[in-house]
Protein backbone atom coordinates (compact mmCIF):
# COMPACT_ATOMS: atom_id res chain seq x y z
CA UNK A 1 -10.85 -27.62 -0.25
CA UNK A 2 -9.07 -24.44 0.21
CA UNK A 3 -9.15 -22.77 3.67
CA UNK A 4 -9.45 -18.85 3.90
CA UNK A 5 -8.43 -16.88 7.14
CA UNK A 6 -10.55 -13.76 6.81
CA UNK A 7 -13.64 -12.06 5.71
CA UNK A 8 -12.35 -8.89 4.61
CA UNK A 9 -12.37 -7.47 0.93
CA UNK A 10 -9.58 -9.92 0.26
CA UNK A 11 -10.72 -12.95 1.61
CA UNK A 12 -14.50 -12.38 0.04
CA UNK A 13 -12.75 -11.68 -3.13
CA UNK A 14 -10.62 -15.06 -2.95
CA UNK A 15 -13.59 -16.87 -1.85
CA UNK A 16 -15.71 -15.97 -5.30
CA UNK A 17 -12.83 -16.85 -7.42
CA UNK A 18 -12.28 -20.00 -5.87
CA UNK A 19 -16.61 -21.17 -5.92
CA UNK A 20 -16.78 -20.13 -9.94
CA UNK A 21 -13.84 -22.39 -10.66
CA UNK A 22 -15.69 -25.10 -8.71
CA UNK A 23 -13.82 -25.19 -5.41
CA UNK A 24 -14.76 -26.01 -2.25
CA UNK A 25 -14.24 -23.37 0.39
CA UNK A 26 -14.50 -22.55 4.49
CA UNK A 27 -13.86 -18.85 4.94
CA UNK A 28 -13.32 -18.14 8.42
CA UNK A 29 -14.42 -15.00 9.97
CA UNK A 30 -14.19 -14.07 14.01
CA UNK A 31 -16.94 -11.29 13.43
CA UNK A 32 -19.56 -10.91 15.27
CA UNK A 33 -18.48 -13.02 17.98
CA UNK A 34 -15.08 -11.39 18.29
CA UNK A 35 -14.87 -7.47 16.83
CA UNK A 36 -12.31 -5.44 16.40
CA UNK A 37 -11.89 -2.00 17.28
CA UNK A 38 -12.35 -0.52 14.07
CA UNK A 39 -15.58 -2.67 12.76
CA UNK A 40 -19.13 -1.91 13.18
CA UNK A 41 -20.97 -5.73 11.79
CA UNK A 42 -20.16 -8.76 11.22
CA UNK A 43 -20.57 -8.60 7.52
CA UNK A 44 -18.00 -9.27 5.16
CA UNK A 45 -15.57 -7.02 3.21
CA UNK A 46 -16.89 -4.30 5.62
CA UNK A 47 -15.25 -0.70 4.79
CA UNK A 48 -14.30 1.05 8.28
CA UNK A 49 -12.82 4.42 6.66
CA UNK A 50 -13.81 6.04 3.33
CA UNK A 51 -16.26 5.02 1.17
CA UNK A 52 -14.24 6.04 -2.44
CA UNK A 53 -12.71 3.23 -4.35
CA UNK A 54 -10.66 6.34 -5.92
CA UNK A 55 -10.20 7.09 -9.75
CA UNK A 56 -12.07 5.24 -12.22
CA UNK A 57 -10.04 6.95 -14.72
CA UNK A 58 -7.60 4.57 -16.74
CA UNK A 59 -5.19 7.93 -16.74
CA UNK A 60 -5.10 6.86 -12.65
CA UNK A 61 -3.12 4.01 -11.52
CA UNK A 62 -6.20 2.52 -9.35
CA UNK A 63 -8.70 3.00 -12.16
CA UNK A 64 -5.98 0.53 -14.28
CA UNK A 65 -6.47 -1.66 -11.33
CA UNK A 66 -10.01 -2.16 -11.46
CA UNK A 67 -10.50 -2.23 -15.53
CA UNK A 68 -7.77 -5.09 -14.56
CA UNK A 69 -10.14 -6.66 -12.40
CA UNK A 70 -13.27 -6.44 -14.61
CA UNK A 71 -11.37 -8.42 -16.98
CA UNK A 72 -10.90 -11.05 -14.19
CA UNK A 73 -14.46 -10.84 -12.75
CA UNK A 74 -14.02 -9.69 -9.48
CA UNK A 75 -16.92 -9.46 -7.18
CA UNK A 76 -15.76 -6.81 -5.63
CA UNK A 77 -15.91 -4.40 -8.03
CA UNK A 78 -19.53 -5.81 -9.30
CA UNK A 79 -20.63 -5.09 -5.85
CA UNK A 80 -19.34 -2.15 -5.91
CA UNK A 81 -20.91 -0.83 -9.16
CA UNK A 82 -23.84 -2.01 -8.11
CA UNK A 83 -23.98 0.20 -5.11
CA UNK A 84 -22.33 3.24 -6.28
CA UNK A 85 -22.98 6.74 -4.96
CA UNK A 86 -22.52 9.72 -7.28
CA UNK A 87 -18.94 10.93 -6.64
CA UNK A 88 -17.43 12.96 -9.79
CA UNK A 89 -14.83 10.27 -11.81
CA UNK A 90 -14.48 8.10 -8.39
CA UNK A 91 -15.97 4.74 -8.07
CA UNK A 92 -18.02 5.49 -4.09
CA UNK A 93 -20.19 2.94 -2.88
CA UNK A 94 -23.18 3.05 -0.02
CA UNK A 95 -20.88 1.34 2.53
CA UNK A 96 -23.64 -0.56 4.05
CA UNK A 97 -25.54 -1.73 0.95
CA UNK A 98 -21.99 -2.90 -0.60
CA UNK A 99 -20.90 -5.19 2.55
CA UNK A 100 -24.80 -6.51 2.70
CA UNK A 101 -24.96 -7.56 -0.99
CA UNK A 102 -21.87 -8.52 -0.89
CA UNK A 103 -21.90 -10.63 2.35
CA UNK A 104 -25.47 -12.31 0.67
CA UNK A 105 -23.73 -13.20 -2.61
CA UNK A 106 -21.13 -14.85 -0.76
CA UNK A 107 -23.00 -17.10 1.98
CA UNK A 108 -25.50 -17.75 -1.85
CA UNK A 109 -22.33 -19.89 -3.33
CA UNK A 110 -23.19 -23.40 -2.86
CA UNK A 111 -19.11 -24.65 -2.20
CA UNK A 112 -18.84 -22.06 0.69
CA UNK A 113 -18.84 -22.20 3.80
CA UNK A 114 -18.75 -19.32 6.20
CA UNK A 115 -17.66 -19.76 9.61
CA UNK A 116 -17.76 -17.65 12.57
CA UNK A 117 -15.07 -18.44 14.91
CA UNK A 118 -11.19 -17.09 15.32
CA UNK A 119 -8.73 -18.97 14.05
CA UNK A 120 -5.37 -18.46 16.41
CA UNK A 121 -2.84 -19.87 14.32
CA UNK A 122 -2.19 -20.86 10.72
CA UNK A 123 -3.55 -24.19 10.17
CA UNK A 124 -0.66 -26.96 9.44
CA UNK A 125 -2.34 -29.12 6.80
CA UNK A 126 -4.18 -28.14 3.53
CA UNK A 127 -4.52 -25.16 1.45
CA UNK A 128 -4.55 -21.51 3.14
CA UNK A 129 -4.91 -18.49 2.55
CA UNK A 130 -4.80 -15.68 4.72
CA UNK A 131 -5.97 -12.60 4.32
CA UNK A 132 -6.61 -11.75 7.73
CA UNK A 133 -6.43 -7.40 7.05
CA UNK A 134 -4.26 -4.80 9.24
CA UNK A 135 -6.48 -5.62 12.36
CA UNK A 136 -5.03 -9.71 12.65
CA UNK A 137 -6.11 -10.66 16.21
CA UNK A 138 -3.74 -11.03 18.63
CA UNK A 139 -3.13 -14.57 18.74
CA UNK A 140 -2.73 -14.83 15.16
CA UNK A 141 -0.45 -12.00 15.02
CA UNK A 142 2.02 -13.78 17.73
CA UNK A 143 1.77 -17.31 15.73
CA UNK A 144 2.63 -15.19 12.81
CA UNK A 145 5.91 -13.94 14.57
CA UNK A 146 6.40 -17.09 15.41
CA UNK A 147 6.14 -18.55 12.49
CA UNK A 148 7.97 -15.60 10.07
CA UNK A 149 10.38 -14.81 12.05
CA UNK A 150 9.51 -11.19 14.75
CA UNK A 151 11.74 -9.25 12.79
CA UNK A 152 9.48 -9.78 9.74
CA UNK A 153 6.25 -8.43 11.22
CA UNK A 154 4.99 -5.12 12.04
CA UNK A 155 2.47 -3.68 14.07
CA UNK A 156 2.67 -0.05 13.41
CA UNK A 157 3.96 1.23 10.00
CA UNK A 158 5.43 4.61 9.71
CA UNK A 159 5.21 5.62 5.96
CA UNK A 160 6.96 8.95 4.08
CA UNK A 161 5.56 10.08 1.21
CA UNK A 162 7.02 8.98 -2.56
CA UNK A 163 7.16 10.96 -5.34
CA UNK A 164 7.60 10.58 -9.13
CA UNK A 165 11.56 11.44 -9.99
CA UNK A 166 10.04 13.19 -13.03
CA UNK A 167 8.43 15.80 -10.86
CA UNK A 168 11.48 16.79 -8.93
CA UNK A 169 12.62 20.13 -9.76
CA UNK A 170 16.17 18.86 -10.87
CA UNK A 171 17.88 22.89 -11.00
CA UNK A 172 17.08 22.91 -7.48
CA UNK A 173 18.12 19.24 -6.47
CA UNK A 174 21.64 17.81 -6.26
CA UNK A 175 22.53 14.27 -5.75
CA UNK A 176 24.85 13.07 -2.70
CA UNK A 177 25.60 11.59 0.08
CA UNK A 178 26.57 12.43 3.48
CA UNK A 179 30.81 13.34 3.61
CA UNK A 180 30.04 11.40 0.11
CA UNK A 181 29.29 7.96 1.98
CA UNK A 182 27.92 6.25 -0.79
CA UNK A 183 28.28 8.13 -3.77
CA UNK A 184 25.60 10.17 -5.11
CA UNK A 185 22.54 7.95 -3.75
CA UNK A 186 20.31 10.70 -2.14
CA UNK A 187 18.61 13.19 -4.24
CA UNK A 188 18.87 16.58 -2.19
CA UNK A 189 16.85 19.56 -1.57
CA UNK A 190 18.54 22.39 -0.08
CA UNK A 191 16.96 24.96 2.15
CA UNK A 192 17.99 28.17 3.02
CA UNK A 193 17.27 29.48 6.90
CA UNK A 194 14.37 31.63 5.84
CA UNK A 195 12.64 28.57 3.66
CA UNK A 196 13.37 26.22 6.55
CA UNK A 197 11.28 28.09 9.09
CA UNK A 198 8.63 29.38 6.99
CA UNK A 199 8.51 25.33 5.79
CA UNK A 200 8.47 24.87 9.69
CA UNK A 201 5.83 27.21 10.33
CA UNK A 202 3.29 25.71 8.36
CA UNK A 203 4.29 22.02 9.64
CA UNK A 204 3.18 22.79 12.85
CA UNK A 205 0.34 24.72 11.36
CA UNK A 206 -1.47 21.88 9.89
CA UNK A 207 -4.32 20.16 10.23
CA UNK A 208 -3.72 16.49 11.37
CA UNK A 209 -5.30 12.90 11.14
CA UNK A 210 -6.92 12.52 14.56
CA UNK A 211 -5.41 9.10 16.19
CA UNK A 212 -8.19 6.81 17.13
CA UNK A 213 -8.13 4.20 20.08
CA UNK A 214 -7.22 1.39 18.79
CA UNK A 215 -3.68 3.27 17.67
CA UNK A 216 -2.80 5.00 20.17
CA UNK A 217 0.81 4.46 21.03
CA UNK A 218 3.81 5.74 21.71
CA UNK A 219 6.16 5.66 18.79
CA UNK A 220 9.62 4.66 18.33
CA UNK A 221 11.63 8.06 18.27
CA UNK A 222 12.94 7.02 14.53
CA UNK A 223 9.05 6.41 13.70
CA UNK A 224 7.91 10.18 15.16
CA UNK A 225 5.69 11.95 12.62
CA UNK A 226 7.85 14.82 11.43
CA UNK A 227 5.09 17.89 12.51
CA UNK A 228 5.55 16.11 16.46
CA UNK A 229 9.38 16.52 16.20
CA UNK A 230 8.79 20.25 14.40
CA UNK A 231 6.52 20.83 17.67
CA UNK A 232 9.57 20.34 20.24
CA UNK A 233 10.96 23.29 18.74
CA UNK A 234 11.63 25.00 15.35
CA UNK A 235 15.28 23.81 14.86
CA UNK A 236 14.45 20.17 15.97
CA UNK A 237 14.09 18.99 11.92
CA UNK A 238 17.48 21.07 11.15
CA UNK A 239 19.35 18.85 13.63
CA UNK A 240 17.57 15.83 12.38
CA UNK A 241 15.97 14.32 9.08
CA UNK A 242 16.78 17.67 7.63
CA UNK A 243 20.10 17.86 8.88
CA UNK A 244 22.57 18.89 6.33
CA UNK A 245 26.00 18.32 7.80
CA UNK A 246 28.48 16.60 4.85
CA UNK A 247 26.59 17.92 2.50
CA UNK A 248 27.44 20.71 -0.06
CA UNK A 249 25.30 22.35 -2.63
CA UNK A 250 27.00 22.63 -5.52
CA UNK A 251 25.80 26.04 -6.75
CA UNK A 252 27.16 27.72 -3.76
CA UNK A 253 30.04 25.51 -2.38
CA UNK A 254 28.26 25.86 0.40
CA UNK A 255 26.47 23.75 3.51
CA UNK A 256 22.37 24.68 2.90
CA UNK A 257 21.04 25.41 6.12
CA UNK A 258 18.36 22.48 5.79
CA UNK A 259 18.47 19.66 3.47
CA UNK A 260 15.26 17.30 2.62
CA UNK A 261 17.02 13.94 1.32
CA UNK A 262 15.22 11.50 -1.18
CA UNK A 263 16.09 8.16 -1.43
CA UNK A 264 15.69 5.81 -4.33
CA UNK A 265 12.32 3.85 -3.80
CA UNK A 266 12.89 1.50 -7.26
CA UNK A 267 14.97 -0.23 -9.61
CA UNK A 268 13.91 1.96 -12.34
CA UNK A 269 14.28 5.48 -10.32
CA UNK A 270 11.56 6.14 -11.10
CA UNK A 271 9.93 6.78 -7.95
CA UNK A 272 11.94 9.05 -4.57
CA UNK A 273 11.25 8.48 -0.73
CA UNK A 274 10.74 11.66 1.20
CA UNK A 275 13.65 10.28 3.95
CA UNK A 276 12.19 10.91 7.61
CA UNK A 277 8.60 12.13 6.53
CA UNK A 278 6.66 9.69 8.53
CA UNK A 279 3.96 12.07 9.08
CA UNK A 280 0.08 12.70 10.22
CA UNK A 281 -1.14 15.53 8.66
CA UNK A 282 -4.39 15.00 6.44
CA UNK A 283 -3.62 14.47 2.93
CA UNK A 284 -4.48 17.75 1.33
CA UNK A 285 -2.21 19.62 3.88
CA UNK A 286 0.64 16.98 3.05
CA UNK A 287 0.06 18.25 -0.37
CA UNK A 288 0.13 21.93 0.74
CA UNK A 289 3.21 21.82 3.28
CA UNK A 290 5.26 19.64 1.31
CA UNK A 291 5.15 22.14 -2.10
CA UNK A 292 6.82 24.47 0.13
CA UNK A 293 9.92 22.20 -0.07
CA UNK A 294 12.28 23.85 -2.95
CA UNK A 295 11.93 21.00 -5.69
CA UNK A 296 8.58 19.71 -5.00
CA UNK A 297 6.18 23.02 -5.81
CA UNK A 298 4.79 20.41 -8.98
CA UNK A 299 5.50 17.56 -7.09
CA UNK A 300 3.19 14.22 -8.09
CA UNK A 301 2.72 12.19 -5.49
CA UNK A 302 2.40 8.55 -5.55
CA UNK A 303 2.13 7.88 -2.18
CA UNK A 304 1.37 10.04 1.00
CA UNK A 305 2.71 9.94 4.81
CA UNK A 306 0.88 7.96 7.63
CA UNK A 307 1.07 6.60 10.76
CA UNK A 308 -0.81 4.37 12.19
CA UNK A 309 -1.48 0.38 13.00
CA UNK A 310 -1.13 -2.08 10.39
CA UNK A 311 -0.12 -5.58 10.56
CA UNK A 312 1.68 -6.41 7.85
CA UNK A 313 4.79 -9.28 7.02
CA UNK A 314 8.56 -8.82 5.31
CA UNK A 315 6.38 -9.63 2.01
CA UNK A 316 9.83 -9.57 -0.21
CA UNK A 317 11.33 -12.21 2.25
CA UNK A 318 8.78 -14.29 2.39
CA UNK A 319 6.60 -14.03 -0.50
CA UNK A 320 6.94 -14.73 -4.07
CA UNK A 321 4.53 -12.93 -6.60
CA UNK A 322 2.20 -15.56 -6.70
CA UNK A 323 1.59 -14.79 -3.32
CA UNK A 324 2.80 -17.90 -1.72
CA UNK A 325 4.79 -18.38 1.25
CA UNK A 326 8.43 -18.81 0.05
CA UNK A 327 8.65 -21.90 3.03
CA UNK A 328 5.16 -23.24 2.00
CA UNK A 329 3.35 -23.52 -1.43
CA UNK A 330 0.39 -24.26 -0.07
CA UNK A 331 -0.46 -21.08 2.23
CA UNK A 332 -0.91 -17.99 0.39
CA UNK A 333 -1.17 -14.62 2.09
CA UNK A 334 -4.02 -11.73 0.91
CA UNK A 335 -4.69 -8.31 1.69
CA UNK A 336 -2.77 -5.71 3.70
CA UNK A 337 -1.23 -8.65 5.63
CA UNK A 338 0.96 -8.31 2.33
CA UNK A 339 1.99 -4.82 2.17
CA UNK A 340 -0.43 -3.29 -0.27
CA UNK A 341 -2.06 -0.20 1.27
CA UNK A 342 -5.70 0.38 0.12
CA UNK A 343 -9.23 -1.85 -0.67
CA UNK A 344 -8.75 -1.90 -4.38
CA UNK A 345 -5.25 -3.50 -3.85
CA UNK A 346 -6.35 -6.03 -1.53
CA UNK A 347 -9.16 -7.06 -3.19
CA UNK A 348 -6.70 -7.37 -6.23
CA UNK A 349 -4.62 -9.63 -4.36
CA UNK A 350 -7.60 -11.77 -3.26
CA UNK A 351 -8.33 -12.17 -6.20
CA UNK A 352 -4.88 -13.86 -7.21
CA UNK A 353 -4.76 -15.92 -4.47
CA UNK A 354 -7.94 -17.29 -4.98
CA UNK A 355 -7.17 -17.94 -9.25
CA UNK A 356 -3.91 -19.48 -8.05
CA UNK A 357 -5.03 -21.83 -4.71
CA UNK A 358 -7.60 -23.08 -7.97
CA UNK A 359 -4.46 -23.54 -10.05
CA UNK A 360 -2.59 -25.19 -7.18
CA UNK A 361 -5.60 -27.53 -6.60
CA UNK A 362 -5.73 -28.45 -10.37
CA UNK A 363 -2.39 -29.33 -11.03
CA UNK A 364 -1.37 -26.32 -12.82
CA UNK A 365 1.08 -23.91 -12.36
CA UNK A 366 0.22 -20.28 -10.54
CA UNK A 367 0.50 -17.48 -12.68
CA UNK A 368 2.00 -14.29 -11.82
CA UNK A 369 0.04 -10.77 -14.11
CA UNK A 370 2.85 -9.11 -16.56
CA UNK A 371 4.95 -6.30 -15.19
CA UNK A 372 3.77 -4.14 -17.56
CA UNK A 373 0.28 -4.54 -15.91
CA UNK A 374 -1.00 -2.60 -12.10
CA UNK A 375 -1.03 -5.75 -10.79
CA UNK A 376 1.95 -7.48 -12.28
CA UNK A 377 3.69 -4.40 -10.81
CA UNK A 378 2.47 -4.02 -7.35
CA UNK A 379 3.36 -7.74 -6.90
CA UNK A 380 6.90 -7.45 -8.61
CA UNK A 381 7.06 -4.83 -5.76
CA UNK A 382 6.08 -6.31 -2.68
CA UNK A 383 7.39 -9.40 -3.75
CA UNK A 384 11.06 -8.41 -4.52
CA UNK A 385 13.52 -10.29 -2.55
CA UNK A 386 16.17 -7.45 -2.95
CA UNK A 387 13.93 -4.66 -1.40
CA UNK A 388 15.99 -3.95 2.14
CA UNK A 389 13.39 -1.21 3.05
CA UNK A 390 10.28 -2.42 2.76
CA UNK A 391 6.96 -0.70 3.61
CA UNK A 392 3.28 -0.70 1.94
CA UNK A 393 2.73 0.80 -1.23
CA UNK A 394 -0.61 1.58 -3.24
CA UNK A 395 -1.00 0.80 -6.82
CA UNK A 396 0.88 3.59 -8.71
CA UNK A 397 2.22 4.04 -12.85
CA UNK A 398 5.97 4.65 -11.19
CA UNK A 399 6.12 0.85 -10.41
CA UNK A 400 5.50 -0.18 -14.21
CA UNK A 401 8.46 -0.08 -16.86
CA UNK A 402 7.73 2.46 -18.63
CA UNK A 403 6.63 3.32 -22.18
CA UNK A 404 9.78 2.65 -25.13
CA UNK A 405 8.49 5.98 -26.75
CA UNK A 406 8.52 8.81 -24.49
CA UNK A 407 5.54 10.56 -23.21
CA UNK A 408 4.12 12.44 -20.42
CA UNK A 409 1.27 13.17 -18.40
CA UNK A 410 -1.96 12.33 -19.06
CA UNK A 411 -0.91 10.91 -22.38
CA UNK A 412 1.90 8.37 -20.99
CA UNK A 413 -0.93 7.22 -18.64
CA UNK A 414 -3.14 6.61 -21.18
CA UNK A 415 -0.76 4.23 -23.14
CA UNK A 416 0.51 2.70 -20.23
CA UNK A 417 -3.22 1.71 -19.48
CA UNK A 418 -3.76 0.35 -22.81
CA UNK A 419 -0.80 -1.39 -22.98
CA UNK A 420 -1.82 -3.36 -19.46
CA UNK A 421 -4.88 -3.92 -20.68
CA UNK A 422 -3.74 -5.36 -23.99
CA UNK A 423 -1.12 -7.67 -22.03
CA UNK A 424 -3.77 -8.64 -19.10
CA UNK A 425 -5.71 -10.72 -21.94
CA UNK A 426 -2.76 -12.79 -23.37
């Protein structure tokens, strides 16, 4: 019998994996008797924000995801396609109608059990796994820290967007450090004083992500979005993220007036960290502002800013890509609780823990996607015990190795896809 902690799209998702390979299962879920501030029911694998799934393109990195997950038979996604809205190449769903069917199908299985009560800590005995979402109650949360370690759990998460290194504009960007601290590890964009204040200008300009109440709070000053600091005044940025002392551009032998710093986000380099771009504007004017940076006008990103609560553990320190807890084989963590931003992703990882608590339970050792697949990928990520910087990342093509003949756009995509999908079934 395999205990889950969780009714979100995770824990549903482990649950249904688990009851077709003939396991029995209690899923534990503290709605309705105890919400949360973001939920509206008690159902399970309720959405609280958008209603889009995203791409179901295989040329986009979630639409890999989920052709991944049809392969697997994940309930999620036949839910999902059961209740889709029209919306363009996106996979939407009626919210409502997706959690109700889904929720039915669920409580249907004969082997599970659904139970309505809060679990405060992580049971000592048995298989778990927990997939308890960014909204982990409180008591939870503290026998987490507890447990882990409180250096390896987070409440809020200040993200900065990523981009793909071959977008960079690389005549405009040149690589170093600080008074050379470090060799040439940053990627730079220089600014000159009129491009830093007409970047500035629009930062304060833009629209922003209204905070809600259950994340209101007052940020660390190294966690500030960048268009609050912008706000104090417009040279604020220049004597801080964008700060360009020790550095020299090499075209003019000269200190830029502004610098925007990218740090290496991967082994492969693939991917670039906007450094100090924790941010709140909506998406599209992320998009906008940020193309004003010199480098970045064709930028592709894989990743946008946020800021806002999440719980979510030290995954690479405690994890390994089977999702089980380095210190105990039998508990298995799910969801956002992992690092992986987004529903597709952590229904993805539900549905691993689930195929490998049925492995674990057999006799039989968990298995762990290929690299070369979305999932393989976003595991190797959030599961990489030399990541010193860890935060949550979607599913995205810059974390897969890529292609041995070269390619671009829509046409590397396109291979990469089929090559994931060709590995997924051996």
């Amino acid at each position: 019998m395999v205990r889950i902690i969780g009714g979100g799209l995770a824990g549903a998702e482990a649950a249904w994996q688990l009851a077709r390979r003939g396991v029995a299962v209690e899923l534990f879920e503290m709605r309705p008797k105890r919400m949360t501030e973001a939920h509206a029911t008690g159902n399970l694998a309720e959405l609280v924000c958008s209603n889009s799934l995203r791409s179901d393109s295989l040329t986009a990195p979630a639409g890999l995801l989920k052709a991944e997950m049809r392969r697997l038979d994940s309930l999620v996604i036949r839910s999902a396609e059961s209740h889709s809205v029209p919306a363009g190449s996106a996979l939407a769903v009626d919210r409502d109608a997706f959690s109700r069917s889904l929720t039915t199908t669920v409580e249907s299985l004969r082997s599970v059990q659904i139970i309505r009560e809060e679990i405060r800590e992580i049971p000592h005995q048995g298989i778990v796994i927990l997939a308890t979402g960014p909204l982990t109650s409180p008591a939870l949360s503290q026998d987490l820290s507890a447990s882990l370690g409180e250096d390896h759990l987070y409440f809020y998460d200040a993200i900065s967007p990523i981009v793909t290194a071959e977008s960079i504009d690389l005549s405009v960007a040149f690589r170093a450090s600080r008074y050379d601290k470090g060799g040439d590890d940053y990627v730079n964009l220089p600014m000159t004083c009129e491009e830093y204040y007409r970047f500035v200008e629009a930062l304060v300009a833009a629209e922003r992500v209204p905070t809600y109440s259950f994340e209101r709070f007052v940020p660390f000053e190294g966690c500030m979005p960048i268009e609050e600091m912008a706000d104090r005044g417009r040279d604020t940025l220049a004597f801080g993220p964008m700060r360009a002392v020790g550095l020299i551009d090499p075209r003019t032998g000269k200190r830029p007036y502004a610098v925007v710093q990218l740090r290496q986000e991967n082994h492969e380099k693939s991917l670039y960290n906007l450094v100090g771009f924790q941010t709140k504007m909506t998406y599209p004017e992320q998009r906008r502002v940020f193309a004003r940076i010199p480098g970045l006008a064709d930028a592709e990103f894989v990743r946008l800013g946020s800021l806002h609560r999440n719980t979510f553990i030290n995954s690479p320190q405690h994890l390994i890509a089977t999702l089980q807890w380095r210190r105990r084989e039998t508990v298995f963590f799910a969801g956002q609780i992992t690092g992986v931003e987004g529903y597709i992703e952590s229904a993805a990882t539900g549905l691993l823990a689930g195929i490998n608590a049925a492995k674990l339970i057999a006799g039989q050792a968990p298995v762990v996607p290929p690299a070369t697949t979305a999932l393989g990928a976003l595991l190797r990520y959030i599961t990489d015990p030399e990541r010193k910087r860890f935060q949550p990342m979607n599913v995205n093509f810059g974390l897969i190795p890529p292609l041995t003949v070269r390619r671009r756009g829509k046409a590397k995509k396109e291979m990469m896809s089929r090559r994931a999908l060709a590995d997924m079934t051996t």
